[in-house]
PDB file of N, CA and C in Angstrom:
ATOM      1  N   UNK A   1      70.681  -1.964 -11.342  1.00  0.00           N
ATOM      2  CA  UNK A   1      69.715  -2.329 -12.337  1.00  0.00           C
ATOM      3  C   UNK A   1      68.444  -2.901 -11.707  1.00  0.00           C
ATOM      4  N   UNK A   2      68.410  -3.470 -10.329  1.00  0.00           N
ATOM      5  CA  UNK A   2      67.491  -4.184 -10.069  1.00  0.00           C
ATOM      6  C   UNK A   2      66.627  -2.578  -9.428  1.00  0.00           C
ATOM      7  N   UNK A   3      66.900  -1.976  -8.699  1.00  0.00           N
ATOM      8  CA  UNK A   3      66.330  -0.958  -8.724  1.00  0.00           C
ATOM      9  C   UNK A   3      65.280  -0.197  -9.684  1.00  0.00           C
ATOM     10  N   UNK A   4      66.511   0.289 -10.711  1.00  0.00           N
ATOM     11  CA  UNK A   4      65.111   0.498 -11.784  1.00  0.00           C
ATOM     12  C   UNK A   4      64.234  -0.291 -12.466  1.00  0.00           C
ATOM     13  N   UNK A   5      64.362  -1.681 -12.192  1.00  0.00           N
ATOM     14  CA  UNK A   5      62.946  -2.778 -12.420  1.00  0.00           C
ATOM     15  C   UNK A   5      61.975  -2.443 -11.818  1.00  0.00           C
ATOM     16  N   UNK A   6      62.533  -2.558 -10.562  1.00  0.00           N
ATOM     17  CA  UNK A   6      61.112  -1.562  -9.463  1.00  0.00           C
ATOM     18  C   UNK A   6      60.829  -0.655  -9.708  1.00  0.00           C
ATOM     19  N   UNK A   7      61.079   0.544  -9.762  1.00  0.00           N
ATOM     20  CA  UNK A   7      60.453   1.666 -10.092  1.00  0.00           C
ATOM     21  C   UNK A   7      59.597   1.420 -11.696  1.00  0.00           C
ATOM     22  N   UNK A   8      60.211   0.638 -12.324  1.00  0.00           N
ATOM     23  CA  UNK A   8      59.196   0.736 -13.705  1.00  0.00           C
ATOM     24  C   UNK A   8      57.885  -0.132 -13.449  1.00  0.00           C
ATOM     25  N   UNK A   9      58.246  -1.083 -12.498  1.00  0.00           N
ATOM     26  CA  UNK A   9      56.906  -2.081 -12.357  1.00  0.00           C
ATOM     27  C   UNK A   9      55.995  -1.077 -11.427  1.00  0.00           C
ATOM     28  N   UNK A  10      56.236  -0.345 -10.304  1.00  0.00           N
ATOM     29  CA  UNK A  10      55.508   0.854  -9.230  1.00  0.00           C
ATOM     30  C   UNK A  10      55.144   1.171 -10.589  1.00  0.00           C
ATOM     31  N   UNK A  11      55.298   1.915 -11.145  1.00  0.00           N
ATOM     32  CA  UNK A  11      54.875   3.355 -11.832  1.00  0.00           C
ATOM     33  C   UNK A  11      53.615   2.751 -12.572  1.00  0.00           C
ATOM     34  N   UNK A  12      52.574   3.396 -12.886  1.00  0.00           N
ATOM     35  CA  UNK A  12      51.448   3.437 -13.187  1.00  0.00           C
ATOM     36  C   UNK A  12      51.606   4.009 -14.632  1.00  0.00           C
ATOM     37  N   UNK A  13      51.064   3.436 -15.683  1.00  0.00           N
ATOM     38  CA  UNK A  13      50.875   3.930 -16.784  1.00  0.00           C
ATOM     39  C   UNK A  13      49.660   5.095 -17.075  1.00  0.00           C
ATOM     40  N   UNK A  14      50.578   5.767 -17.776  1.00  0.00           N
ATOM     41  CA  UNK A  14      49.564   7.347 -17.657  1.00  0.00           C
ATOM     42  C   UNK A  14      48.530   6.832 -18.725  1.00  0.00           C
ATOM     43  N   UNK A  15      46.983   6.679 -18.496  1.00  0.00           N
ATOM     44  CA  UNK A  15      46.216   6.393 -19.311  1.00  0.00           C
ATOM     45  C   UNK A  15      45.088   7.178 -18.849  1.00  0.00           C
ATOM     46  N   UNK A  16      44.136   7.612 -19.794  1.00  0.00           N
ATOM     47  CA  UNK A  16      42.861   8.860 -18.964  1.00  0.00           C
ATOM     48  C   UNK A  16      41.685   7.964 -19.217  1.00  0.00           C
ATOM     49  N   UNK A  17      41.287   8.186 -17.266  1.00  0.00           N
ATOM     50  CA  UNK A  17      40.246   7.371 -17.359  1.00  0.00           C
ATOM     51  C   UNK A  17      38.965   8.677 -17.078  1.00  0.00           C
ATOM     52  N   UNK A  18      38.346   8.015 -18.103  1.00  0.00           N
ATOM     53  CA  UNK A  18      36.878   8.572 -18.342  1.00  0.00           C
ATOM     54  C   UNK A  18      36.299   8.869 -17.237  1.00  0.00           C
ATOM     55  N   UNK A  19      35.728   8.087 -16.305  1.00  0.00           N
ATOM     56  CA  UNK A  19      35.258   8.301 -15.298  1.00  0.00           C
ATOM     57  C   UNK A  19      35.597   8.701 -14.025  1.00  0.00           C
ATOM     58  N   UNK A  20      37.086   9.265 -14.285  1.00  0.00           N
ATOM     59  CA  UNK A  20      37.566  10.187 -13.168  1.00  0.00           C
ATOM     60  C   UNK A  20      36.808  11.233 -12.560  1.00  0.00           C
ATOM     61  N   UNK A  21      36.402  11.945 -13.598  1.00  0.00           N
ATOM     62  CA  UNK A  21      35.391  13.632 -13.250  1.00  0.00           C
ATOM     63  C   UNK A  21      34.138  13.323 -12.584  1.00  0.00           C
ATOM     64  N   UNK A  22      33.503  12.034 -12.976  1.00  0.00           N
ATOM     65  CA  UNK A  22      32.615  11.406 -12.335  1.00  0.00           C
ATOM     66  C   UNK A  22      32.829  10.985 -10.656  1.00  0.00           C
ATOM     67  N   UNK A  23      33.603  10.054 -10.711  1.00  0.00           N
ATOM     68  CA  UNK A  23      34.046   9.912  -9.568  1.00  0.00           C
ATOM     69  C   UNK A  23      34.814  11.155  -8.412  1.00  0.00           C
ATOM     70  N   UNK A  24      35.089  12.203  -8.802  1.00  0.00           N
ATOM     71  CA  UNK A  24      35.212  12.991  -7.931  1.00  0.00           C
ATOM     72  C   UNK A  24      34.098  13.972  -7.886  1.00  0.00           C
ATOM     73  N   UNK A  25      32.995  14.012  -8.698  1.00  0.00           N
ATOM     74  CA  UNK A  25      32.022  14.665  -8.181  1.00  0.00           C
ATOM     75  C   UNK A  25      31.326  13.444  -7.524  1.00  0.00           C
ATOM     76  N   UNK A  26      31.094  12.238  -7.597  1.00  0.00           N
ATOM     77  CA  UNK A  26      30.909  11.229  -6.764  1.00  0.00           C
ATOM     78  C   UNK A  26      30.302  11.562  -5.343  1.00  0.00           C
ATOM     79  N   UNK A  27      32.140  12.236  -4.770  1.00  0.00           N
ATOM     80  CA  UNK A  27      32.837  11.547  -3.453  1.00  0.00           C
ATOM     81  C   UNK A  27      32.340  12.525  -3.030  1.00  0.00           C
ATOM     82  N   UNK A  28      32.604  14.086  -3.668  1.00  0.00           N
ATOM     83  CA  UNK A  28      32.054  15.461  -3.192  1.00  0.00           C
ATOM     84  C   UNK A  28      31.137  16.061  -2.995  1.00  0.00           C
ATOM     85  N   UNK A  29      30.005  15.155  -3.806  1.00  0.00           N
ATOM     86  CA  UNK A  29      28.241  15.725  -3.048  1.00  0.00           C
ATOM     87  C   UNK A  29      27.801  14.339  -3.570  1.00  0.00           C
ATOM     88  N   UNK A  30      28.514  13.529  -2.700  1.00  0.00           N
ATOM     89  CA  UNK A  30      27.798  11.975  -2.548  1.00  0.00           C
ATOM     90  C   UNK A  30      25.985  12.182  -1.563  1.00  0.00           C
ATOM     91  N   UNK A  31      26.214  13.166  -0.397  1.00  0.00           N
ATOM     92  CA  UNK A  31      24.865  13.285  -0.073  1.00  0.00           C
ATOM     93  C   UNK A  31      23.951  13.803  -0.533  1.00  0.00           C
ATOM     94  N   UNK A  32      24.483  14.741  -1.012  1.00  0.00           N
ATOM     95  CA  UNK A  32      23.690  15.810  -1.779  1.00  0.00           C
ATOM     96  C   UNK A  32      22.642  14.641  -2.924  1.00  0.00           C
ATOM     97  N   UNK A  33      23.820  14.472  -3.926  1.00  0.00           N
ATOM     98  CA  UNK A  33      22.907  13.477  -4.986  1.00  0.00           C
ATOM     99  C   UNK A  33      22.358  12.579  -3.734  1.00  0.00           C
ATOM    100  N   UNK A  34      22.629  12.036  -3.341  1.00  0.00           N
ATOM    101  CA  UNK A  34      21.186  10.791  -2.532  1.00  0.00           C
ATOM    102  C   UNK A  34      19.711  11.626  -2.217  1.00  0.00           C
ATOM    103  N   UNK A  35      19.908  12.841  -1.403  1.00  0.00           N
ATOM    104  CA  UNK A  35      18.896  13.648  -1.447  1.00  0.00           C
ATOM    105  C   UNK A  35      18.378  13.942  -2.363  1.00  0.00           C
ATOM    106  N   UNK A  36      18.892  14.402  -3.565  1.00  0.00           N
ATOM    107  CA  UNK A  36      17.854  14.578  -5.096  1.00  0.00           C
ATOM    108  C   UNK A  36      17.251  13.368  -5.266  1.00  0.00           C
ATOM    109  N   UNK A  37      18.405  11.853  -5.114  1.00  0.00           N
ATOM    110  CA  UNK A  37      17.721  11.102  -6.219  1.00  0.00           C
ATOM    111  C   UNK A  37      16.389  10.627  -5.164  1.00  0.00           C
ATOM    112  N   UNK A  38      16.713  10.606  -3.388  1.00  0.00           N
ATOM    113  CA  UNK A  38      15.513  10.045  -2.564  1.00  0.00           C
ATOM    114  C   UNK A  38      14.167  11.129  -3.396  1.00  0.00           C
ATOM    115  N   UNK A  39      14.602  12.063  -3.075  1.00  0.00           N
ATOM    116  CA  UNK A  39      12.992  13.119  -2.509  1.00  0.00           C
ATOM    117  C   UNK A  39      12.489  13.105  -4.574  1.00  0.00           C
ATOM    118  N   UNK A  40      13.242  12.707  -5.222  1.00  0.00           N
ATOM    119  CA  UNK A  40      12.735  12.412  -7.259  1.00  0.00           C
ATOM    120  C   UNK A  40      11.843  11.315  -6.997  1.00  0.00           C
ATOM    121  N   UNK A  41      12.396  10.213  -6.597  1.00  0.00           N
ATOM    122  CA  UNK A  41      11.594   8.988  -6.173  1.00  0.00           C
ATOM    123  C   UNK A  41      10.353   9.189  -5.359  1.00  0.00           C
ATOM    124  N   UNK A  42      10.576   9.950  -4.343  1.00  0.00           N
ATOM    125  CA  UNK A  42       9.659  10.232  -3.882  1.00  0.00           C
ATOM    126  C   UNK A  42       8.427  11.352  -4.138  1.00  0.00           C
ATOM    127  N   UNK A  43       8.951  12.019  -5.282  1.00  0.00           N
ATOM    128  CA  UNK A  43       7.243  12.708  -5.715  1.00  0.00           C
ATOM    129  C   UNK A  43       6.923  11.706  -6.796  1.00  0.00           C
ATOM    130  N   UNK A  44       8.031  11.217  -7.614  1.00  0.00           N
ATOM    131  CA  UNK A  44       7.555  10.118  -8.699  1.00  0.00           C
ATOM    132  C   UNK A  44       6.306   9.037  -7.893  1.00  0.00           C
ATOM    133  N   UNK A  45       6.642   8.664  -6.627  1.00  0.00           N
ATOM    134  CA  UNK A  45       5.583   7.516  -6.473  1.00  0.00           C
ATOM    135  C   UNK A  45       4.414   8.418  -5.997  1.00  0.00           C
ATOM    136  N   UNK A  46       4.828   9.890  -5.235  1.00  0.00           N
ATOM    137  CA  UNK A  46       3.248  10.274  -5.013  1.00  0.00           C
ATOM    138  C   UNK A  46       2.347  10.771  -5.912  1.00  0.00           C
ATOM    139  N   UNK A  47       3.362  10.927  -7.016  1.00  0.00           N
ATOM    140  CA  UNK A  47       2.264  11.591  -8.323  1.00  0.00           C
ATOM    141  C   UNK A  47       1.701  10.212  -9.154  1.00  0.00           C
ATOM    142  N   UNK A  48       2.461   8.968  -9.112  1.00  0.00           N
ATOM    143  CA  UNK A  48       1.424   8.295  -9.720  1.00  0.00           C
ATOM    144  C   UNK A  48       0.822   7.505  -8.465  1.00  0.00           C
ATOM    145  N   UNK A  49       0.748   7.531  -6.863  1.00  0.00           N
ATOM    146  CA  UNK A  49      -0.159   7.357  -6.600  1.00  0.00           C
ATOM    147  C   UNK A  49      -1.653   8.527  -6.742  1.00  0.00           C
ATOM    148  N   UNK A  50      -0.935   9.470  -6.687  1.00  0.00           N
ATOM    149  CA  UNK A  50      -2.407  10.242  -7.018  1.00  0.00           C
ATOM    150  C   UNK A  50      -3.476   9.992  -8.194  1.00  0.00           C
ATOM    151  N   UNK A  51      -2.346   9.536  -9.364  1.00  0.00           N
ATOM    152  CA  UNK A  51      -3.071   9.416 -10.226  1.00  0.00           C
ATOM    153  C   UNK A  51      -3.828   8.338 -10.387  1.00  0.00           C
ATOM    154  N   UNK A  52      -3.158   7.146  -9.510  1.00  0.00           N
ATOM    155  CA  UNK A  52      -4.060   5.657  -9.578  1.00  0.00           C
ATOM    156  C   UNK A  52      -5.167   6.240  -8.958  1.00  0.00           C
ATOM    157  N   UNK A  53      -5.438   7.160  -7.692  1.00  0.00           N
ATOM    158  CA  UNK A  53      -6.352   7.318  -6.432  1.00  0.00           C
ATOM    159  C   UNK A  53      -7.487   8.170  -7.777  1.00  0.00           C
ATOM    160  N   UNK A  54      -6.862   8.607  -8.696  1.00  0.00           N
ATOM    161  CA  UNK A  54      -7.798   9.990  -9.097  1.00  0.00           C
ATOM    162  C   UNK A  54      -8.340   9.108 -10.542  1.00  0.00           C
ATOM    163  N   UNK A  55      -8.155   8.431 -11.287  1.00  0.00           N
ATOM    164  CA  UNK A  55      -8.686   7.102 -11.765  1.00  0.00           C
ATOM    165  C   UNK A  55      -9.856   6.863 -11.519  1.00  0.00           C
ATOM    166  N   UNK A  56      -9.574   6.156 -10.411  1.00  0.00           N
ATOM    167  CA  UNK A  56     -10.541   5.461  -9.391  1.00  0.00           C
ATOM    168  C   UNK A  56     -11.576   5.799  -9.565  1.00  0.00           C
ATOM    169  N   UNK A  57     -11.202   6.616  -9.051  1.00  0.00           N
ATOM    170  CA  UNK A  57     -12.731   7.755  -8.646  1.00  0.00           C
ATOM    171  C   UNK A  57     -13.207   8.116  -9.624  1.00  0.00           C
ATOM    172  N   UNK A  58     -13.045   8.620 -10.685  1.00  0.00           N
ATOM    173  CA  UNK A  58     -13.376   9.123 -11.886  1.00  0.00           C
ATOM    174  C   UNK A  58     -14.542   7.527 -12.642  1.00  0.00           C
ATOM    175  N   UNK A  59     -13.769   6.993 -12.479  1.00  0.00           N
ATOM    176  CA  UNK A  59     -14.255   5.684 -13.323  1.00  0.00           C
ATOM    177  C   UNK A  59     -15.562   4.901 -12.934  1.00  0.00           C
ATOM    178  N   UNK A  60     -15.655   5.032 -11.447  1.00  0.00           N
ATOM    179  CA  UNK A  60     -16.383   4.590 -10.419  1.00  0.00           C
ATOM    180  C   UNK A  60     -17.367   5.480 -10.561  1.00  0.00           C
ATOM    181  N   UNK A  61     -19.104   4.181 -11.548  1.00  0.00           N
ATOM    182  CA  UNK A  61     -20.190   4.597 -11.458  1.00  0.00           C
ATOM    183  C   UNK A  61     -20.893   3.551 -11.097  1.00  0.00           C
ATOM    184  N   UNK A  62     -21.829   3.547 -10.420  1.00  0.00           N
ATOM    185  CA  UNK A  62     -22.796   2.633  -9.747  1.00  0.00           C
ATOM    186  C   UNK A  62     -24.010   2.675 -10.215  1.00  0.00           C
ATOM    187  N   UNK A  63     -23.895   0.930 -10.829  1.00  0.00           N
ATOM    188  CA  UNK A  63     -25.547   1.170 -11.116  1.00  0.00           C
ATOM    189  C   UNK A  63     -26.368   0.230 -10.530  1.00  0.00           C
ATOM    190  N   UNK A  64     -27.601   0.332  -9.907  1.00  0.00           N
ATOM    191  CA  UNK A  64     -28.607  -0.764  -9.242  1.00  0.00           C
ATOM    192  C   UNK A  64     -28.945  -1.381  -9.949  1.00  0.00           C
ATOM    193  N   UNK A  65     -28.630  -2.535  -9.380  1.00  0.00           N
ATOM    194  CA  UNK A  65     -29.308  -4.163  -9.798  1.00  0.00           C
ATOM    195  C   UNK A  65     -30.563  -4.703  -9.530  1.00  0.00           C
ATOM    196  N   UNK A  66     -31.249  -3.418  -8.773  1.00  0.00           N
ATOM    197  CA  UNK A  66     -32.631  -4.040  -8.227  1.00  0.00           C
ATOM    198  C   UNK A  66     -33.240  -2.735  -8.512  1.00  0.00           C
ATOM    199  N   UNK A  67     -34.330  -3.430  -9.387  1.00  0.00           N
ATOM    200  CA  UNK A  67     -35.516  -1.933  -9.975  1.00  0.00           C
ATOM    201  C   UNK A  67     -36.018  -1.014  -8.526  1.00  0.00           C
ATOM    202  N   UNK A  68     -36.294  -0.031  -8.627  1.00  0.00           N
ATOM    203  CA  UNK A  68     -36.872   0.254  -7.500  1.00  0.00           C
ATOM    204  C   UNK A  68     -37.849   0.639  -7.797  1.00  0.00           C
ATOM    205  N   UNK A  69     -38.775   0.270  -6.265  1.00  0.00           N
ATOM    206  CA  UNK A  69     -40.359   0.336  -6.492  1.00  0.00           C
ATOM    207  C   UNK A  69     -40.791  -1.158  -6.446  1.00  0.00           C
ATOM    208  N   UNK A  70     -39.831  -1.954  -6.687  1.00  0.00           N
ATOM    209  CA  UNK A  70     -40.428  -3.699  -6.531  1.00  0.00           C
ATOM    210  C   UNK A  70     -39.727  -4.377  -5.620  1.00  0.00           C
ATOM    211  N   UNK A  71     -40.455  -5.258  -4.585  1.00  0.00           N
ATOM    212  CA  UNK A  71     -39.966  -5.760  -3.710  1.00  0.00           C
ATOM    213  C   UNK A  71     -40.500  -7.348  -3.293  1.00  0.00           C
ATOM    214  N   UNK A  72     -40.134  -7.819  -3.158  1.00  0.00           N
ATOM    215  CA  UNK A  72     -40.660  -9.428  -3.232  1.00  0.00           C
ATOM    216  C   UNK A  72     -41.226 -10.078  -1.712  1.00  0.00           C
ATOM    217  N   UNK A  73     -42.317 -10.567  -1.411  1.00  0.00           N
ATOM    218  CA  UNK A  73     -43.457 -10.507  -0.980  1.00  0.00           C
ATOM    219  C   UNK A  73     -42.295 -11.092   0.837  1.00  0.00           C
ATOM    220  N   UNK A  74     -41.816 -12.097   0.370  1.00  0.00           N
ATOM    221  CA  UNK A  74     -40.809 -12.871   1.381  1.00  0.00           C
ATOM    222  C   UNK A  74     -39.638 -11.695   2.231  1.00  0.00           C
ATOM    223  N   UNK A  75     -39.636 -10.661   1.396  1.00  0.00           N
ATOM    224  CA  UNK A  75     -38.748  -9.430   2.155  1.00  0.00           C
ATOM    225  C   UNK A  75     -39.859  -8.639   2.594  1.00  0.00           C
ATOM    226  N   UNK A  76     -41.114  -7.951   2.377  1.00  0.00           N
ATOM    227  CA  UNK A  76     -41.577  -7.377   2.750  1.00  0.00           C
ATOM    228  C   UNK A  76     -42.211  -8.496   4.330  1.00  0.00           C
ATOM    229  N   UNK A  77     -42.503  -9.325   4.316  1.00  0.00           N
ATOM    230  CA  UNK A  77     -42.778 -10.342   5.506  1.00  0.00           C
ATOM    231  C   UNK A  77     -41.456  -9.909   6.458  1.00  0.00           C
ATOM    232  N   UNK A  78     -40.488 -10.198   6.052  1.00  0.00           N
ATOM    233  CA  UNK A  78     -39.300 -10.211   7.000  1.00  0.00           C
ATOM    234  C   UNK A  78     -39.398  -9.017   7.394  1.00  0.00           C
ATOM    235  N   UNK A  79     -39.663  -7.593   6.552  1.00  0.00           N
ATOM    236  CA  UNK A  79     -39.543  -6.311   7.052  1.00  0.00           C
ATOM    237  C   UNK A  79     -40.601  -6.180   8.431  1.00  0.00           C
ATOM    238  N   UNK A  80     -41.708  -6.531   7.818  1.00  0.00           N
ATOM    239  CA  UNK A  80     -42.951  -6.035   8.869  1.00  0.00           C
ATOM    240  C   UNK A  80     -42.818  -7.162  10.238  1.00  0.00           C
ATOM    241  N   UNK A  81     -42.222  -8.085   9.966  1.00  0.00           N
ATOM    242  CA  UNK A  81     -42.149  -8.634  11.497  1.00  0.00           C
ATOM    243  C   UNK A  81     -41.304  -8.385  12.127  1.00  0.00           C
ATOM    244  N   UNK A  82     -39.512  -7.506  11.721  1.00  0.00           N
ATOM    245  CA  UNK A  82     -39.232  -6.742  12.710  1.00  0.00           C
ATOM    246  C   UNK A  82     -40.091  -5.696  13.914  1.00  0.00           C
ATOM    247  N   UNK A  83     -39.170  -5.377  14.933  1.00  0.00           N
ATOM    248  CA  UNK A  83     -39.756  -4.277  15.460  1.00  0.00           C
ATOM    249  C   UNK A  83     -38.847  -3.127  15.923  1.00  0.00           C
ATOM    250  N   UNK A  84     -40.249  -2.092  16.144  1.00  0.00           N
ATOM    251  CA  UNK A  84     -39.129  -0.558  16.176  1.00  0.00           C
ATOM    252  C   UNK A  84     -38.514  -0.270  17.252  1.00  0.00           C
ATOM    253  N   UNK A  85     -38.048   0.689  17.623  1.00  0.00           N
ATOM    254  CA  UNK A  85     -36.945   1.091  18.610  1.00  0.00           C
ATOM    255  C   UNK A  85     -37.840   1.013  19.837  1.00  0.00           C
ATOM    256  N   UNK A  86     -39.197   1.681  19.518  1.00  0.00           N
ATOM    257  CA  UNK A  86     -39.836   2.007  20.907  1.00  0.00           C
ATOM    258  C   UNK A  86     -40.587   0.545  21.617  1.00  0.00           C
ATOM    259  N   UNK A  87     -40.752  -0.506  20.448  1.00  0.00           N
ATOM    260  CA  UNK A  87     -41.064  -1.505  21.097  1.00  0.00           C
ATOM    261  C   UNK A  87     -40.141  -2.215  21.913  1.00  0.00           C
ATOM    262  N   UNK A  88     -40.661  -2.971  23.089  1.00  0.00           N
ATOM    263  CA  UNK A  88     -39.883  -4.112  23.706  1.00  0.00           C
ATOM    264  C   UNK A  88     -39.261  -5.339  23.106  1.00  0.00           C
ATOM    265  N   UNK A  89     -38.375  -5.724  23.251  1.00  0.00           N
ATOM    266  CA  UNK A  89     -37.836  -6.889  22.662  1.00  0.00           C
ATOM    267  C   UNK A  89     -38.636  -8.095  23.187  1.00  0.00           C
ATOM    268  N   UNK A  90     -38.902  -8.882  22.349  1.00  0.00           N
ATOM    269  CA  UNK A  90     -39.273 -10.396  22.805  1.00  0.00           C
ATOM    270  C   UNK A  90     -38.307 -11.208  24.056  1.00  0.00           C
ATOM    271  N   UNK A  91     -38.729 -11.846  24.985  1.00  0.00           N
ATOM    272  CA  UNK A  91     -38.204 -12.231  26.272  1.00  0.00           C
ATOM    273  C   UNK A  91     -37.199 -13.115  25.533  1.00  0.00           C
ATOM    274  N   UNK A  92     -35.871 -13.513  25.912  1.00  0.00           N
ATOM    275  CA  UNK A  92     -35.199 -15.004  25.208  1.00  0.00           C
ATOM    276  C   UNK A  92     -35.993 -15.615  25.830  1.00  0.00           C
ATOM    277  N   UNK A  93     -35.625 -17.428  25.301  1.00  0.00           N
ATOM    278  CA  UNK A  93     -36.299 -18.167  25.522  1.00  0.00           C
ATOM    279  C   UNK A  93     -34.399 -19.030  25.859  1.00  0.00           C
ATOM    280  N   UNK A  94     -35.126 -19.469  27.806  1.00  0.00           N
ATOM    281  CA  UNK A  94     -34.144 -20.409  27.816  1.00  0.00           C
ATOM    282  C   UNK A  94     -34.248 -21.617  27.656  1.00  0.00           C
ATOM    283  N   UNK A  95     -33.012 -22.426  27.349  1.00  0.00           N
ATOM    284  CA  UNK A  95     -33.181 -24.255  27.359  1.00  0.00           C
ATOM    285  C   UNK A  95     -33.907 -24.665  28.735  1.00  0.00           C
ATOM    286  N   UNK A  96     -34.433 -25.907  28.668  1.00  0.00           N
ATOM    287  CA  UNK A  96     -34.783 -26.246  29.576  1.00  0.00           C
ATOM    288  C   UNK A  96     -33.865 -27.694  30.346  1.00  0.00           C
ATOM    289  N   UNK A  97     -34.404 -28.011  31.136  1.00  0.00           N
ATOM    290  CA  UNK A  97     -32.817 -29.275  31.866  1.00  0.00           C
ATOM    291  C   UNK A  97     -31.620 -28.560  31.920  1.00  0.00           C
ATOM    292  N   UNK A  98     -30.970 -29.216  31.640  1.00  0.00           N
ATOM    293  CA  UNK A  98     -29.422 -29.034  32.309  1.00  0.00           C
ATOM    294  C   UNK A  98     -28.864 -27.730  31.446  1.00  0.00           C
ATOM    295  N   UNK A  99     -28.467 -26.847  31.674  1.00  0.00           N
ATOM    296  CA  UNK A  99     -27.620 -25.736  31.067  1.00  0.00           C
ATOM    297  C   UNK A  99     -26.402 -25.737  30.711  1.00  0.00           C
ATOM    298  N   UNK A 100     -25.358 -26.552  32.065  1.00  0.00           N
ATOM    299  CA  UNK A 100     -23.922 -27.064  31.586  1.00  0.00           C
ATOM    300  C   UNK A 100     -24.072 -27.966  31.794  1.00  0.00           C
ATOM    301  N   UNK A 101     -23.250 -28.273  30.328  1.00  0.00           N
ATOM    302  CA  UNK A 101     -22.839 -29.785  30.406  1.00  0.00           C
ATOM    303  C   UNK A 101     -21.775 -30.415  31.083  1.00  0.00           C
ATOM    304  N   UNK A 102     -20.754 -29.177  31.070  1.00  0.00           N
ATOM    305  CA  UNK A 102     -20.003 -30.138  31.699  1.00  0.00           C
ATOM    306  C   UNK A 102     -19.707 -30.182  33.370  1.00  0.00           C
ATOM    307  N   UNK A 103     -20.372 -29.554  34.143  1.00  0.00           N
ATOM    308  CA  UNK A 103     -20.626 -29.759  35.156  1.00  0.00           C
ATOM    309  C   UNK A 103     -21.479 -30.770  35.594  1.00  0.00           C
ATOM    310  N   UNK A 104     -21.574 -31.943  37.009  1.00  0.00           N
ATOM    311  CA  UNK A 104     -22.585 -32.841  37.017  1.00  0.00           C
ATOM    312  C   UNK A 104     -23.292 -32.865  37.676  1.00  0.00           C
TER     313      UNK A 104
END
């Protein structure tokens, strides 16, 4: 008698689990599905990065903040006292006395 206690406690009750069919297509193209679901993910983010990039651009108009044709007297000074390529540069001007300090 103690025998067939054991065998009734072993034995597994026959019950159908749902997610059997699942789980053995699971185990059997476990790589396979990772490859669909990577390279899905991966046009999903390049198509809406394209679309943020293509936005962008679309939306992006520029308009000047400064009339043109008018220029204020203090920039035109600064312009004309630059000089051009073919002129010489002004000499530096060095300090005079001591140069390092921390030498004595």
């Amino acid at each position: 008698m103690d025998k067939n206690k054991r065998q009734i406690v072993k034995q597994k009750p026959n019950s159908f689990d749902i997610l059997k069919p699942l789980k053995k297509i699971s185990k059997r193209f476990n790589l396979i599905l990772f490859l669909v679901f990577a390279v899905g993910c991966s046009a999903g983010a390049i198509l809406l990065i394209n679309n943020t990039l293509k936005q962008s651009s679309d939306d992006t108009v520029i308009t000047p903040t400064i009339n043109s044709g008018t220029i204020d007297q203090t920039t035109l000074d600064r312009l004309n006292s630059l000089h051009t390529s073919t002129q010489a540069p002004a000499a530096p001007a060095f300090p005079t006395g001591r140069v390092n300090p921390v030498n004595e």
